[in-house]
N, C-alpha and C. Protein backbone atom coordinates (compact mmCIF):
# COMPACT_ATOMS: atom_id res chain seq x y z
N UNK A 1 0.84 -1.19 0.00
CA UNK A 1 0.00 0.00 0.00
C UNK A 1 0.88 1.24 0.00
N UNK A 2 0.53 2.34 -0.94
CA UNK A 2 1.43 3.14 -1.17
C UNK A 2 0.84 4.07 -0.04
N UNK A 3 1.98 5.02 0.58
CA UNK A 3 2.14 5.91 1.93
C UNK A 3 1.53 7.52 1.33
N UNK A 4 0.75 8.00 2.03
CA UNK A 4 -0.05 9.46 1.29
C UNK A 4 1.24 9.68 2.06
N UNK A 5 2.35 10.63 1.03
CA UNK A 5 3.09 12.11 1.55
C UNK A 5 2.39 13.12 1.02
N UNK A 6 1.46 13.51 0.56
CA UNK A 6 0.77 14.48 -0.10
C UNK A 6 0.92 15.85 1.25
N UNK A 7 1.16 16.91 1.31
CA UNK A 7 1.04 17.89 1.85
C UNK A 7 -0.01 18.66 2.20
N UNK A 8 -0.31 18.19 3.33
CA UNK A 8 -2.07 18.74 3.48
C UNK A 8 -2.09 20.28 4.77
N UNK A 9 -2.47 21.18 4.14
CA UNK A 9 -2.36 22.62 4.15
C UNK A 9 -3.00 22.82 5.80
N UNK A 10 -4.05 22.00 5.63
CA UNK A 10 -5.23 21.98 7.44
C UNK A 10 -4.69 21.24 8.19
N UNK A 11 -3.88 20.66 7.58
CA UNK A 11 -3.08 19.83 8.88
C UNK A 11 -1.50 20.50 9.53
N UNK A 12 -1.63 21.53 8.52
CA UNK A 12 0.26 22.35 8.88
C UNK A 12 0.07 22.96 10.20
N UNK A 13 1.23 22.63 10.59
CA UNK A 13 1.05 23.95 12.16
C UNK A 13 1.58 25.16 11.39
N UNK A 14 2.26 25.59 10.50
CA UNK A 14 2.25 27.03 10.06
C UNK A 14 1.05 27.57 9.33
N UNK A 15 0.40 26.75 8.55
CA UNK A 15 -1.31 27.20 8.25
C UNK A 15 -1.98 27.54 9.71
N UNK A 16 -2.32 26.87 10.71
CA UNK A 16 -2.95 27.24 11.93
C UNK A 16 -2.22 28.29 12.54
N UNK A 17 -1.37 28.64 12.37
CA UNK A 17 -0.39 30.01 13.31
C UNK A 17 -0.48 31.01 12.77
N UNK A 18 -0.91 30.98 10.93
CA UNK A 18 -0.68 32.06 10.21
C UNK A 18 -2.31 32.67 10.28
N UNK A 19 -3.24 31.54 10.28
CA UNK A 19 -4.68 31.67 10.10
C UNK A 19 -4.92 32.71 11.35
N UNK A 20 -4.09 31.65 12.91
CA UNK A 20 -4.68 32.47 14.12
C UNK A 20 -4.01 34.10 14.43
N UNK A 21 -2.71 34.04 13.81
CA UNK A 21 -1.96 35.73 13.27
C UNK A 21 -2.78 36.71 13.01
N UNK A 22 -3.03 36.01 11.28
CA UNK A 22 -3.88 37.17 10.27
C UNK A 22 -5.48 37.47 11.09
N UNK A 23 -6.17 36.27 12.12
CA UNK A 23 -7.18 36.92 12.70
C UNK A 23 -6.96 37.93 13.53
N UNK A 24 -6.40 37.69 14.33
CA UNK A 24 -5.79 38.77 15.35
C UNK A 24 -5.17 40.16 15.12
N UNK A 25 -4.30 39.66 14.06
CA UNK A 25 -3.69 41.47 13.61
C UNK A 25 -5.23 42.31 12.23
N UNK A 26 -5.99 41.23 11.87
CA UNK A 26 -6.93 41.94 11.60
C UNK A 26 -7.94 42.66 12.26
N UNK A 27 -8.16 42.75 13.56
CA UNK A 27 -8.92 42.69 14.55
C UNK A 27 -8.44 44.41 14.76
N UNK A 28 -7.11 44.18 15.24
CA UNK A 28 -6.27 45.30 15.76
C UNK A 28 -6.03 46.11 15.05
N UNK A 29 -5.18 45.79 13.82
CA UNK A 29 -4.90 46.23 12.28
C UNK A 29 -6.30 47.20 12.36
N UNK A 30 -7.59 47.00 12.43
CA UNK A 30 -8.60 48.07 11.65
C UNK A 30 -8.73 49.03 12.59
N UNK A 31 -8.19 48.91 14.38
CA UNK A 31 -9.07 49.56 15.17
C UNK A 31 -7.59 50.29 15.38
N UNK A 32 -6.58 50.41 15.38
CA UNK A 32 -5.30 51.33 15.15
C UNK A 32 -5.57 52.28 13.98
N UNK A 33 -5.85 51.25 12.92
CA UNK A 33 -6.40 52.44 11.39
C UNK A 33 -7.20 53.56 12.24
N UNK A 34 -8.44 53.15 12.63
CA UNK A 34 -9.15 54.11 12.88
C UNK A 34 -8.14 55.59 13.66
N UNK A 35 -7.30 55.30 14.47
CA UNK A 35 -6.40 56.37 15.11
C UNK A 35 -5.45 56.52 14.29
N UNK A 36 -5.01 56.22 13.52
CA UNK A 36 -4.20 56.79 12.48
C UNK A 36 -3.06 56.26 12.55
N UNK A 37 -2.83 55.03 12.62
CA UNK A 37 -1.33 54.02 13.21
C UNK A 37 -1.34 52.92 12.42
N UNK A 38 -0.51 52.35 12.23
CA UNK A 38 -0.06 51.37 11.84
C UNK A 38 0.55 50.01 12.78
N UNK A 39 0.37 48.94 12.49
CA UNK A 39 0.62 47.77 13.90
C UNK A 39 2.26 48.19 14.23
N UNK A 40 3.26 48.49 13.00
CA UNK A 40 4.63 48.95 13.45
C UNK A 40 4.49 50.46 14.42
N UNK A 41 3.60 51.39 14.09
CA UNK A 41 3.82 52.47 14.63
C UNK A 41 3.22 52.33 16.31
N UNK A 42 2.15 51.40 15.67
CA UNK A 42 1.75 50.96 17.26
C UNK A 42 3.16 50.30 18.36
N UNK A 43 3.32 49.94 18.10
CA UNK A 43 4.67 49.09 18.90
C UNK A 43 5.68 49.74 18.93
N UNK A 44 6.21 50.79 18.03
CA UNK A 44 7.28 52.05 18.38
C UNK A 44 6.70 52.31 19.40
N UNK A 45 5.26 53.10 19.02
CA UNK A 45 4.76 53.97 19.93
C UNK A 45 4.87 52.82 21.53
N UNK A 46 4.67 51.81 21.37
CA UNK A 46 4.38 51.39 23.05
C UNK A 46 6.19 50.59 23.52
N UNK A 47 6.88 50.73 22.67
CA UNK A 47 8.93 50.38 22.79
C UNK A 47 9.20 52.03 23.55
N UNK A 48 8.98 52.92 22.55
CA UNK A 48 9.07 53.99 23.52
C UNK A 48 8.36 54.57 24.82
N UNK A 49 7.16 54.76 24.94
CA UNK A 49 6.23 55.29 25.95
C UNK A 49 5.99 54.11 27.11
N UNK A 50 5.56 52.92 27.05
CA UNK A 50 5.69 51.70 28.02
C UNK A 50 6.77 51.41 28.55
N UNK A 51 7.91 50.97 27.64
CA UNK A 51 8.67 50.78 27.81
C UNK A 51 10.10 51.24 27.90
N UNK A 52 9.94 52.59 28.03
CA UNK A 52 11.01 53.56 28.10
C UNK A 52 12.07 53.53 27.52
N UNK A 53 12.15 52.91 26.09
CA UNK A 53 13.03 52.93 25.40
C UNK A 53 13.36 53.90 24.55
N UNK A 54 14.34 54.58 24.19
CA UNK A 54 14.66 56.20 23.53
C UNK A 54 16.12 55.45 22.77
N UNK A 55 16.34 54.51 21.90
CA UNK A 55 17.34 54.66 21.05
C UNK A 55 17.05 53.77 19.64
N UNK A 56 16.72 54.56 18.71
CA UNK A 56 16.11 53.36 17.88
C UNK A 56 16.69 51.93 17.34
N UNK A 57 17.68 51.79 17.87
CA UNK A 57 18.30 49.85 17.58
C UNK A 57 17.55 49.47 18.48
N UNK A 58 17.26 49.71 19.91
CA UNK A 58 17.02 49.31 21.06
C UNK A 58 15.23 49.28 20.79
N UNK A 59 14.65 49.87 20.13
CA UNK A 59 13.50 49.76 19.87
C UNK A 59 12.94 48.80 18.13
N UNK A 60 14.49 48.89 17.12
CA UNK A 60 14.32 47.85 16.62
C UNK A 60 14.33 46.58 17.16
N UNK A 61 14.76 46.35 17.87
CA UNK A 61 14.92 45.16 18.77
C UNK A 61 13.45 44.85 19.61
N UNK A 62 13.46 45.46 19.52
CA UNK A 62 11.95 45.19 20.92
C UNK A 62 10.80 45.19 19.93
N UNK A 63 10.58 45.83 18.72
CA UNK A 63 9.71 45.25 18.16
C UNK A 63 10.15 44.34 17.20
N UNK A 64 11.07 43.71 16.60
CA UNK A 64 11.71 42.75 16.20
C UNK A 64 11.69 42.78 14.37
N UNK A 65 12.05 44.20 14.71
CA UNK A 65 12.20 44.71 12.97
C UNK A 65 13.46 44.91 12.58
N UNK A 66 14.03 45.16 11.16
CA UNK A 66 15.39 45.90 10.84
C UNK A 66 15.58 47.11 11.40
N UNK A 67 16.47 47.84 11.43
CA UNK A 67 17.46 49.19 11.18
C UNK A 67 16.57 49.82 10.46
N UNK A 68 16.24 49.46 9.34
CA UNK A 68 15.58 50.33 8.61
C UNK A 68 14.66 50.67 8.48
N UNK A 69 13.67 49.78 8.79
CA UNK A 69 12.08 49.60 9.03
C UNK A 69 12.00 50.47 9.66
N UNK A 70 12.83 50.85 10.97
CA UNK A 70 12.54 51.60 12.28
C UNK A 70 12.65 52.70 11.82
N UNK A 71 13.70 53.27 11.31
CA UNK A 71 13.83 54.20 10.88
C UNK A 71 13.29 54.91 9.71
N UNK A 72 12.02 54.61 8.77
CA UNK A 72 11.80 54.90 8.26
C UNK A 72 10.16 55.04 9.00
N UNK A 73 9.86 54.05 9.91
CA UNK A 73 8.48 54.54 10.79
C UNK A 73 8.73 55.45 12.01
N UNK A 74 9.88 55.66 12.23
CA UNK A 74 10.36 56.88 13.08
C UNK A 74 10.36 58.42 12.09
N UNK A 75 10.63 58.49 10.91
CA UNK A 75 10.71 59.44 10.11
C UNK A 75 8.99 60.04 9.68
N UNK A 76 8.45 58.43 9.56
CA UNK A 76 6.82 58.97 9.43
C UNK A 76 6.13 59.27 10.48
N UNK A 77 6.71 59.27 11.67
CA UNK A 77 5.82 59.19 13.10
C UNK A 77 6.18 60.74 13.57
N UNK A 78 7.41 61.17 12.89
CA UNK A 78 7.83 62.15 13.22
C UNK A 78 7.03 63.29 12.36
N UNK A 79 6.96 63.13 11.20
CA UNK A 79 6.28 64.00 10.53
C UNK A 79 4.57 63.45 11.21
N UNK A 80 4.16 63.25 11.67
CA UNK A 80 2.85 63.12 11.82
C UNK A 80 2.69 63.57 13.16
N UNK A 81 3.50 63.95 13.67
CA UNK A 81 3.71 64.68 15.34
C UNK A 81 3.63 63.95 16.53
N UNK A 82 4.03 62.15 16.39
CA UNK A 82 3.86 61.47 17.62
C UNK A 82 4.91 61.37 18.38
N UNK A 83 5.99 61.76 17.61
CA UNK A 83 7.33 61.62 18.67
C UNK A 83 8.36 62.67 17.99
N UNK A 84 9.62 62.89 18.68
CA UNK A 84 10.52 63.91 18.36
C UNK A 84 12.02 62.80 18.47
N UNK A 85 12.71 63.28 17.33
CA UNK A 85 14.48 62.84 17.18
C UNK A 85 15.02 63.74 17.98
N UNK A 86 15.61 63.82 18.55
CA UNK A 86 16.81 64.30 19.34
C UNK A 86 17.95 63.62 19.50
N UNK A 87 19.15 64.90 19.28
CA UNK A 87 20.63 64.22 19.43
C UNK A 87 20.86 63.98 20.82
N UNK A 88 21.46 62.54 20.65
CA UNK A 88 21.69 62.42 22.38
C UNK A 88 22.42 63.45 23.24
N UNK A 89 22.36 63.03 24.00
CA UNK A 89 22.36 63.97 25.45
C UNK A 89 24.58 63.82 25.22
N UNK A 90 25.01 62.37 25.54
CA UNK A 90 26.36 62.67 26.12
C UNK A 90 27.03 62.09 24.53
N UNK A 91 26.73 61.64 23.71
CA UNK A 91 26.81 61.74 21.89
C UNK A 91 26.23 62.43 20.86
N UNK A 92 26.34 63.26 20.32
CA UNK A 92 25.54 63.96 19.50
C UNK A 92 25.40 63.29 18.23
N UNK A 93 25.74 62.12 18.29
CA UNK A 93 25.85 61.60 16.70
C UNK A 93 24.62 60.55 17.50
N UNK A 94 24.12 60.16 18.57
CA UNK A 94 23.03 59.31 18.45
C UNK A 94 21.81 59.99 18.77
N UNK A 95 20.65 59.42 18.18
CA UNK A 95 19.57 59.48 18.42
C UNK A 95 18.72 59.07 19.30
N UNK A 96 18.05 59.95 20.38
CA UNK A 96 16.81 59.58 21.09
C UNK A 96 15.92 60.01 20.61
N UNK A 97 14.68 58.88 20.82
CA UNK A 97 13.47 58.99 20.45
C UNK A 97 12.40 59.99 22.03
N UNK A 98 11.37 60.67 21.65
CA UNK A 98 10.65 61.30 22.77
C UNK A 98 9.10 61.69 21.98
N UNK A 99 8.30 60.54 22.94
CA UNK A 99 7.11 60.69 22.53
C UNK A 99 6.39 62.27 22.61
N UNK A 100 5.47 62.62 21.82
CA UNK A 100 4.95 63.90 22.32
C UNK A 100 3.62 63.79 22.45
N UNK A 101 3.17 64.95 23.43
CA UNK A 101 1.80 64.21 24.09
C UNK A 101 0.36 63.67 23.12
N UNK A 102 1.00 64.16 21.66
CA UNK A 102 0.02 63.04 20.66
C UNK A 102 0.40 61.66 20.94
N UNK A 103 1.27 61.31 20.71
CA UNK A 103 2.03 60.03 20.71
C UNK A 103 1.17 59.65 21.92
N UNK A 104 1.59 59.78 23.36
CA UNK A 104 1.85 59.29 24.39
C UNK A 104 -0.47 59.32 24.59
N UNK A 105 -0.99 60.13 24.00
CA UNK A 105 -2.57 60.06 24.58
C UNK A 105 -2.58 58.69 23.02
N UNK A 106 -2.05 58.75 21.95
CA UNK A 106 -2.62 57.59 21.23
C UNK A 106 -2.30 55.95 21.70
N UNK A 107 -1.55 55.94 22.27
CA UNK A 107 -0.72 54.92 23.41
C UNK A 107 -2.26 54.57 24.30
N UNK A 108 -2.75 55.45 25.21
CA UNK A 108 -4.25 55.30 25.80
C UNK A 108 -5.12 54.79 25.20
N UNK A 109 -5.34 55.67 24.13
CA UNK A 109 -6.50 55.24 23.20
C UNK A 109 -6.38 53.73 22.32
N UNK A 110 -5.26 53.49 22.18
CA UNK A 110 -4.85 52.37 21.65
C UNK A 110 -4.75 50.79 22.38
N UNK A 111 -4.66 51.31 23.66
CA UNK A 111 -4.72 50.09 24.62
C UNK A 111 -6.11 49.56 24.95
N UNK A 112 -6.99 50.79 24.55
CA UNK A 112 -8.15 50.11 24.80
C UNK A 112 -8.37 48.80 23.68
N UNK A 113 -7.91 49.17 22.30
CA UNK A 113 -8.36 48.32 21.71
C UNK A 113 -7.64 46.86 21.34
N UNK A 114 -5.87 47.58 21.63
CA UNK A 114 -5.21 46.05 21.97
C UNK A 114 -5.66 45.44 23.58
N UNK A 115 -6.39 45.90 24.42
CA UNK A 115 -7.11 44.68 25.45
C UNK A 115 -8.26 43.91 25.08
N UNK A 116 -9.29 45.04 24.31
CA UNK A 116 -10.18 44.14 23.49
C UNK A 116 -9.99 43.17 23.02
N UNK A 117 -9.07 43.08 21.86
CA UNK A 117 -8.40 42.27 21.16
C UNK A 117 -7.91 41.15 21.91
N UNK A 118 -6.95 41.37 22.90
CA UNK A 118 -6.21 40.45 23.85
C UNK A 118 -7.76 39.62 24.54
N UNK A 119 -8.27 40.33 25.12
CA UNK A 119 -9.65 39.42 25.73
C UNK A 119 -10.51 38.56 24.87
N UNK A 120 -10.44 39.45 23.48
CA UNK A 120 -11.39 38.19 22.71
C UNK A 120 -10.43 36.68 22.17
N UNK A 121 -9.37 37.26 22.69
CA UNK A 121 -8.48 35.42 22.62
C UNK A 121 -8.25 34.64 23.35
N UNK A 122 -8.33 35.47 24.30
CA UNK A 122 -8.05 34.89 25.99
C UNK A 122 -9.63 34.28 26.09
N UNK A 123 -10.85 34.53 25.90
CA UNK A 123 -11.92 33.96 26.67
C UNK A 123 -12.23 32.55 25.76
N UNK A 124 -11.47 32.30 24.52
CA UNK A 124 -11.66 30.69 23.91
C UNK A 124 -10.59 29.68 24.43
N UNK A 125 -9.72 30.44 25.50
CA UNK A 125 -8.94 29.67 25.94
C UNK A 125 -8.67 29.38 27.56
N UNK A 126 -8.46 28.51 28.10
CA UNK A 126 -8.40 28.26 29.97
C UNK A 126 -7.03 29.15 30.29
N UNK A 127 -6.86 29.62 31.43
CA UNK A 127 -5.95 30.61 31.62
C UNK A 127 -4.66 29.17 32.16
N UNK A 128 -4.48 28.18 31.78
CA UNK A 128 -3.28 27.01 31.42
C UNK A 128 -3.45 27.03 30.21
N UNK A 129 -4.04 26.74 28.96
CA UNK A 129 -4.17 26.86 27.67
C UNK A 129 -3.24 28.29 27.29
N UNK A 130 -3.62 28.99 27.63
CA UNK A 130 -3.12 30.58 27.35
C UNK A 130 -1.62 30.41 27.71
N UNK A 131 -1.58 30.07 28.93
CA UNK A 131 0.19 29.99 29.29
C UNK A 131 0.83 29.50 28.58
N UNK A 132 0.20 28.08 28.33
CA UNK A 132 1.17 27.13 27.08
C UNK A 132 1.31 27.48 26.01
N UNK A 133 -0.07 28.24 25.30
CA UNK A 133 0.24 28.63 24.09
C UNK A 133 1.43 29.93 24.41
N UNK A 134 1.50 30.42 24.78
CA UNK A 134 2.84 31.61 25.39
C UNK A 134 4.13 31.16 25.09
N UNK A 135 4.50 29.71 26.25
CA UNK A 135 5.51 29.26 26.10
C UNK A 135 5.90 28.49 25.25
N UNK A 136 4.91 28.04 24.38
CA UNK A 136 5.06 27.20 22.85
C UNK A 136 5.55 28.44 22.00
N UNK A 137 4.95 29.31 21.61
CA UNK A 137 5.14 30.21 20.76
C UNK A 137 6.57 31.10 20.94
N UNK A 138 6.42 31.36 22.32
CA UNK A 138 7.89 31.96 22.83
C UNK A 138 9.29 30.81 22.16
N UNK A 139 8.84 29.70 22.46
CA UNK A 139 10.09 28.17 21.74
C UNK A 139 10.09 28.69 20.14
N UNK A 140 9.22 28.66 20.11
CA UNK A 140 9.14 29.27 18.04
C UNK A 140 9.55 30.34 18.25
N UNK A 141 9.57 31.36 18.74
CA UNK A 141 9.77 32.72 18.24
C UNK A 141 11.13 32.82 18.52
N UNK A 142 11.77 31.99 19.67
CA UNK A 142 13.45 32.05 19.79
C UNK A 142 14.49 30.90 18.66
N UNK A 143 13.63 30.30 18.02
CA UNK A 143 14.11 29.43 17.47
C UNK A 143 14.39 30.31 15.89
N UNK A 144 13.53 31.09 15.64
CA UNK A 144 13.73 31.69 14.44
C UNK A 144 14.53 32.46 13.72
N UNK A 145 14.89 33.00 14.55
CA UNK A 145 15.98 34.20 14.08
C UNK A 145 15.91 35.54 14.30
N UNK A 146 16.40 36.35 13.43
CA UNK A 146 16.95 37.70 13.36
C UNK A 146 15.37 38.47 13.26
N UNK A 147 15.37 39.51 13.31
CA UNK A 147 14.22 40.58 12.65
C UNK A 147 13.40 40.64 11.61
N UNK A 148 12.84 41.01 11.14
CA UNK A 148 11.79 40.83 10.09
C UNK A 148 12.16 42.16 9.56
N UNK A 149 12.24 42.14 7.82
CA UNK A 149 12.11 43.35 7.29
C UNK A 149 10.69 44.54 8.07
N UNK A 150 9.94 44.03 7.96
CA UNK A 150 8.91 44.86 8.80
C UNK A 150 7.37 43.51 9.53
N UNK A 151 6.85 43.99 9.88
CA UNK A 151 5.85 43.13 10.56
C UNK A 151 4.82 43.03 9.83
């Protein structure tokens, strides 16, 4: 009896990860649109203001983009009045990032709708379900690599 290797798409764990992704960042994705953000600008915006980060490698890093990505949604965030470049303080050749109080009230307004979001995933799952899926995904996400051209 010949063995099915045929490649079946509903059975992939990267079909189910990508399916449960694209629901989720669609969710968020429309309700950021509405405030005028983008899922990258969203996550500058919360690398800097949450998380008190002010150097943009250090915030490529934390949202897990290139050099360049960052810097080119730092250039649009800037012209749109959510944050300010400044030469560092004890280098003048580096850059800190500094939210301005657009930035820092869309950060508010924005959390409302990434908890929404976060709750409508959390209530199909047991709060042990949720953990595991965490620490499963966390094993994938360290296993992968470097940065993503953009998200």
């Amino acid at each position: 009896m010949e063995e099915d290797t045929a490649y079946r798409l509903h059975q992939s764990l990267g079909y189910h990860l990508s399916v449960a992704a694209r629901q989720q960042e669609r969710r968020l994705d429309e309700a950021l649109r509405r405030l005028g953000l983008t899922r990258i600008s969203w996550c500058i915006l919360l690398a800097a203001g949450n998380e008190g980060l002010n150097q943009p490698s250090e915030i490529a890093e934390f949202v897990g983009i290139d050099r360049t990505a960052t810097s080119r949604a730092l250039r649009g965030m800037e012209a749109d009045g959510l944050l300010k470049r400044a030469s560092g303080t004890e280098d003048r050749r580096t850059r800190r990032v500094v939210l301005t109080p657009k930035g820092r009230d869309l950060i508010a307004k924005g959390s409302v709708h990434a908890r929404e979001n976060a709750a409508h995933m959390s209530q199909v799952l047991s709060g042990e379900e949720e953990a595991e899926l965490k620490r499963l995904l966390a094993k994938l996400h360290a296993a992968g690599g470097g940065p993503l051209p953009g998200l």
